[in-house]
Protein backbone atom coordinates (compact mmCIF):
# COMPACT_ATOMS: atom_id res chain seq x y z
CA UNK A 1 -6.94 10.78 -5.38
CA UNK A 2 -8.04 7.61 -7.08
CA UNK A 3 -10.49 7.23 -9.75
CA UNK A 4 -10.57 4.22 -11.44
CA UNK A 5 -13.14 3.35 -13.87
CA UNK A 6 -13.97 0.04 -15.80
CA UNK A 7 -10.52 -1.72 -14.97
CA UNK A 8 -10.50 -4.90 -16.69
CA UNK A 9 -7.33 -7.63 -16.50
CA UNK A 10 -6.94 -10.32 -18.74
CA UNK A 11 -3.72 -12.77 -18.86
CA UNK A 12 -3.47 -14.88 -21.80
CA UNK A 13 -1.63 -18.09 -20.43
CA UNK A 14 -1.07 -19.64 -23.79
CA UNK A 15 -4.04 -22.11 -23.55
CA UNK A 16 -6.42 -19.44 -23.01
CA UNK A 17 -6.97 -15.99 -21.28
CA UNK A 18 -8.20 -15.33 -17.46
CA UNK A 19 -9.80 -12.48 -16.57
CA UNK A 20 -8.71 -11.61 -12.96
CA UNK A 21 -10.26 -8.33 -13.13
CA UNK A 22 -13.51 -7.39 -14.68
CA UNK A 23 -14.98 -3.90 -15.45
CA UNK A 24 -14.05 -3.00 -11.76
CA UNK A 25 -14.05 1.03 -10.72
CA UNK A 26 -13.36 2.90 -7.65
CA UNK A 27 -13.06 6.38 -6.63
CA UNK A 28 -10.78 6.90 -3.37
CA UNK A 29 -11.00 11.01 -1.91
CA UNK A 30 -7.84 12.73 -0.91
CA UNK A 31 -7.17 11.31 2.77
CA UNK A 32 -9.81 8.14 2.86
CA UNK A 33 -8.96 5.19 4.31
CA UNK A 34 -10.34 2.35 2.51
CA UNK A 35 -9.98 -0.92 2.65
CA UNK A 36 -11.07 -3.74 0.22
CA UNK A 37 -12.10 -7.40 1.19
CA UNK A 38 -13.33 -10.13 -1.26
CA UNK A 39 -12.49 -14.03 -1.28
CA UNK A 40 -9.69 -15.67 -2.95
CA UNK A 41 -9.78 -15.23 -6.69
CA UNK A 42 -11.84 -12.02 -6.19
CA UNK A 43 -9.11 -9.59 -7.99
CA UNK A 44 -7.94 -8.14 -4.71
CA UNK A 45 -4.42 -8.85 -5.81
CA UNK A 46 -4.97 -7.85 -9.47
CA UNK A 47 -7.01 -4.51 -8.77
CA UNK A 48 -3.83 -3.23 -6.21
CA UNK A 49 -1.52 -4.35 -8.65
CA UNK A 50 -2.89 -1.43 -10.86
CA UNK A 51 -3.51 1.11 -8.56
CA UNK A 52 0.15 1.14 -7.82
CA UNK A 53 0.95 0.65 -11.00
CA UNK A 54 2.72 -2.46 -10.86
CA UNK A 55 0.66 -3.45 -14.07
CA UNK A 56 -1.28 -1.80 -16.61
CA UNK A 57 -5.15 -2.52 -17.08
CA UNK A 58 -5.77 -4.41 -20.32
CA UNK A 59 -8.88 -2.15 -20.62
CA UNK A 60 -10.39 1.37 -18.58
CA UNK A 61 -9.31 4.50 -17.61
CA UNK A 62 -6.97 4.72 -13.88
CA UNK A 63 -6.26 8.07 -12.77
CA UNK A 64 -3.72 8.97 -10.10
CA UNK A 65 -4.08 12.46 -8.37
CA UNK A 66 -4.78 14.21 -11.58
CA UNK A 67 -2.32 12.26 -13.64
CA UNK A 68 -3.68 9.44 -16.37
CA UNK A 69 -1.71 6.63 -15.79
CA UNK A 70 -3.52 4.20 -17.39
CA UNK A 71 -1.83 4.89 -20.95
CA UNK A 72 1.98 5.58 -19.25
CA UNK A 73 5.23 4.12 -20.22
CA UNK A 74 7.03 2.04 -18.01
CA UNK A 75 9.72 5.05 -17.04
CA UNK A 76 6.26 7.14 -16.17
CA UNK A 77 4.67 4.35 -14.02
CA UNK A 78 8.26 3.48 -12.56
CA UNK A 79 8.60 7.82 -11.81
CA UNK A 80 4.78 7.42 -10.31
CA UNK A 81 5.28 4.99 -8.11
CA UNK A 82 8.90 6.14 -6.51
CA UNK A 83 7.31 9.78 -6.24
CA UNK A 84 3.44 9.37 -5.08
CA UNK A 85 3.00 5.80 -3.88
CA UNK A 86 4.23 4.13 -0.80
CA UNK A 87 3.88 0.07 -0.35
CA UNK A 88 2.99 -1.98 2.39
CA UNK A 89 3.53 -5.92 2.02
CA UNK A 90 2.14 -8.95 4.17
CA UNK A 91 5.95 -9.46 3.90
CA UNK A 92 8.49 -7.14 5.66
CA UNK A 93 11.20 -7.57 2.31
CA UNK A 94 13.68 -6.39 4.62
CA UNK A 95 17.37 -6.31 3.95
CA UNK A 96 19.22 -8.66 6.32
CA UNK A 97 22.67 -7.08 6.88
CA UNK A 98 21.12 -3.76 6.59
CA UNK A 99 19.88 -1.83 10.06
CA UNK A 100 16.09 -0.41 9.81
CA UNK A 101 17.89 3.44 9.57
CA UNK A 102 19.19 1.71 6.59
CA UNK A 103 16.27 0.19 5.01
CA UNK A 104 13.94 2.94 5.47
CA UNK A 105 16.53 5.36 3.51
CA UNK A 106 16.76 2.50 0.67
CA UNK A 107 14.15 4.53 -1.62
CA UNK A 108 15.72 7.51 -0.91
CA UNK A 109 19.37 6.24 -2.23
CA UNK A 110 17.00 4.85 -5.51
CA UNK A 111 15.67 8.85 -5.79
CA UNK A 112 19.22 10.27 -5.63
CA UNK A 113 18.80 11.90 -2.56
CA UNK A 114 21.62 13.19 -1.21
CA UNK A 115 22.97 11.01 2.61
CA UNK A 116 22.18 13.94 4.90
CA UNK A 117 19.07 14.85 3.93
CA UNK A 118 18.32 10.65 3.80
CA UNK A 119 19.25 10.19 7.04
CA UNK A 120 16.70 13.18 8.37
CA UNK A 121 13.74 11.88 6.34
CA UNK A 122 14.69 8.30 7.36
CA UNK A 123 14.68 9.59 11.04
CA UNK A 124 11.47 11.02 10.91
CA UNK A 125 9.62 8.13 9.52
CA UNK A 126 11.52 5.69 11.73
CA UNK A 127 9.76 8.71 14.29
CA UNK A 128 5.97 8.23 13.02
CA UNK A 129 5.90 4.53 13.80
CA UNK A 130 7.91 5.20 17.05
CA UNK A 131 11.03 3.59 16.65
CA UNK A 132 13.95 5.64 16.59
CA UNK A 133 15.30 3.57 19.34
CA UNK A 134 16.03 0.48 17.35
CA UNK A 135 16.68 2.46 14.22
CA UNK A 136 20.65 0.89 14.60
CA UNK A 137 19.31 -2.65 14.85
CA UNK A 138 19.22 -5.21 12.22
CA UNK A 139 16.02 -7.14 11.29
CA UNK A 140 16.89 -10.32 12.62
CA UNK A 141 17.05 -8.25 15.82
CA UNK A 142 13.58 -6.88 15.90
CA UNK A 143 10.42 -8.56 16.41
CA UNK A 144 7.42 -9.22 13.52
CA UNK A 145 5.49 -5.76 14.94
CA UNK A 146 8.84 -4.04 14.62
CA UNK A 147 9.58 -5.04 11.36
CA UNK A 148 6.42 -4.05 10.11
CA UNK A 149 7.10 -0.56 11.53
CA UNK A 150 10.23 -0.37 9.64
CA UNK A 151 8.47 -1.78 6.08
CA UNK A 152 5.63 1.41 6.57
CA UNK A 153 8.57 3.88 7.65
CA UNK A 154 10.24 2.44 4.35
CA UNK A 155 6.93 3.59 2.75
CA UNK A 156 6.01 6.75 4.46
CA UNK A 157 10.01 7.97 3.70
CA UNK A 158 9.32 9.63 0.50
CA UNK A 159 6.05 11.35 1.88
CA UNK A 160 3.89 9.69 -0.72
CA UNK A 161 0.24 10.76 -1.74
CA UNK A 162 -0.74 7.62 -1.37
CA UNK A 163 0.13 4.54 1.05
CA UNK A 164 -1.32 1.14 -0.26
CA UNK A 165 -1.05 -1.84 2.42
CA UNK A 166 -1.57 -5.67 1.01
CA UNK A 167 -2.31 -7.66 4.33
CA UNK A 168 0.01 -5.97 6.13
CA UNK A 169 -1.13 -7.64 9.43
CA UNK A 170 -0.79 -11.14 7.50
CA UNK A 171 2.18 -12.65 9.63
CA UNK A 172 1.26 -10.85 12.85
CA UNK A 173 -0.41 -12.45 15.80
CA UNK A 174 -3.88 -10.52 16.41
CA UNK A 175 -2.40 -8.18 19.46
CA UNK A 176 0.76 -7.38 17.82
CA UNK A 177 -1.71 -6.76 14.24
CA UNK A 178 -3.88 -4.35 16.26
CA UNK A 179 -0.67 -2.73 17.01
CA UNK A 180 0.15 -1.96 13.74
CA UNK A 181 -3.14 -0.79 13.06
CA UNK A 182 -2.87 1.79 15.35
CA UNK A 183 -0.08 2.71 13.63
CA UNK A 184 -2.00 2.75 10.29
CA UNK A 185 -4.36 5.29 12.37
CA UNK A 186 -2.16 7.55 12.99
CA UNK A 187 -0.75 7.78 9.33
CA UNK A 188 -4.18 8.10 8.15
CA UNK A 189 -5.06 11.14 11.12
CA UNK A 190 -2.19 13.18 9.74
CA UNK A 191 -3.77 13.05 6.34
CA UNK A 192 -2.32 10.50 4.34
CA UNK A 193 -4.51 8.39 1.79
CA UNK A 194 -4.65 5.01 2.50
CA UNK A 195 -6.03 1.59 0.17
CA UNK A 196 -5.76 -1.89 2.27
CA UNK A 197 -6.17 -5.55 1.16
CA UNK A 198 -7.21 -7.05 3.95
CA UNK A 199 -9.32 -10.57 4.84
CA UNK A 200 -9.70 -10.03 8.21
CA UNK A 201 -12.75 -8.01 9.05
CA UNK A 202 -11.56 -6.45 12.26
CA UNK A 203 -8.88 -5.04 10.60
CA UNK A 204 -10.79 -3.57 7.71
CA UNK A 205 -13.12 -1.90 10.14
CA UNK A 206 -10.68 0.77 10.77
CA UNK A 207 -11.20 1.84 7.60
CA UNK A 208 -13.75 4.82 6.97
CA UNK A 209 -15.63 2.37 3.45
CA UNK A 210 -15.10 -1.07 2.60
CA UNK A 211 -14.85 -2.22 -0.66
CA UNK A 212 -16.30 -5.75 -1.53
CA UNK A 213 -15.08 -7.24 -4.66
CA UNK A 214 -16.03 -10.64 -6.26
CA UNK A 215 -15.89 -12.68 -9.32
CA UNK A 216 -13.37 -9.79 -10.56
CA UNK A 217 -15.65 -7.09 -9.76
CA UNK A 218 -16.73 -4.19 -7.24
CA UNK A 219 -19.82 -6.52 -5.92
CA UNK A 220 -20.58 -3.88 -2.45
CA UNK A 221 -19.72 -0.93 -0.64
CA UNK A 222 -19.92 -0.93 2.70
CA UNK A 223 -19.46 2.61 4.71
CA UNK A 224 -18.77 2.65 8.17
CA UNK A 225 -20.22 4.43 10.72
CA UNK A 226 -18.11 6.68 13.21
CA UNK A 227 -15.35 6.55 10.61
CA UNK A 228 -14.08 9.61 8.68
């Protein structure tokens, strides 16, 4: 699925450049479930940045399920992202006056898909993170856990390759965070492919490998044992 190799990220600030990414690489298999840890400063930012092609590596080679993305366009990367990647953010970038049916089929109205054929696919996500019942509510109605469910419904909508998560139990209490891990479970048992920025090491042990980055680079790997 992923197979990135030599990534390297400089940003020229005027004064002088910063390298927040450094001759990293890592290959991710079709359904893995890694996650990647490192301390502040490491590149964990930086390196997800570019595997969802949010930004384009200054130097290396990035290739997304087949495609070279590496050397797209902005249209391409744009097209990439809205057709194989889903996103998961430590925050829930909700719509207020919109209800979480309505948020989740947001992409969807982006892709031009037609409103009864949104409204299914909308209704099935809402269904994989078990909440169809509040699908009418608003988001000042539901709780953090809740709201989290909606944002990875709102990701899982367009049935991505692909489902990257940055912190995603960051403004979670730890029971309500294991909660949505056992969401993230789930998604991952029915086969989707799944990269998570995580600090928190309980949470990155649900992954099947853990990748370690420092100084801008891939410093360990760490497999896990009992983990597909």
């Amino acid at each position: 699925m992923i197979d990135a190799r030599s990534l390297t990220k400089t940003y020229d600030t005027g004064a002088s450049e910063v390298r927040a990414l450094a001759d990293a690489s890592l290959q991710v298999q079709d359904g893995e479930f890694v996650a990647i840890m490192g301390p502040s400063g490491s590149g964990k930012s930086t390196l997800m940045a570019l595997l969802g092609c949010l930004d384009t590596p200054t130097s290396g080679e990035y290739v997304l399920d087949g495609k070279r993305v590496s050397s797209m366009s902005e249209d391409q990367l744009a097209q990439i992202r809205s057709e194989r990647i889903g996103f998961v953010f430590q925050a829930f970038h909700l719509l207020p006056r919109f209800s979480a049916l309505s948020n989740v089929e947001l992409p969807l109205i982006y892709a031009g898909v037609g409103a009864g054929k949104r409204r299914a696919l909308a209704e099935e996500a809402l269904a994989k993170v078990e909440l169809v019942p509040r699908a009418s509510h608003k988001p000042s109605e539901l709780s953090g856990g809740e709201k989290q469910r909606v944002a990875i419904a709102r990701a899982l909508v367009n049935r991505p390759k692909l489902l990257l998560a940055d912190e995603p139990t960051g403004n979670l209490d730890s029971r309500v965070g294991a909660e949505i891990m056992n969401v993230f479970d789930r998604i991952h048992g029915e086969g989707s492919t799944i990269v998570m920025v995580t600090h928190d090491r309980t949470v990155a042990e649900h992954a099947g490998r853990i990748v370690h980055l420092k100084d801008g680079r891939v410093d360990r790997e760490e497999v896990l044992r009992g983990k597909e």
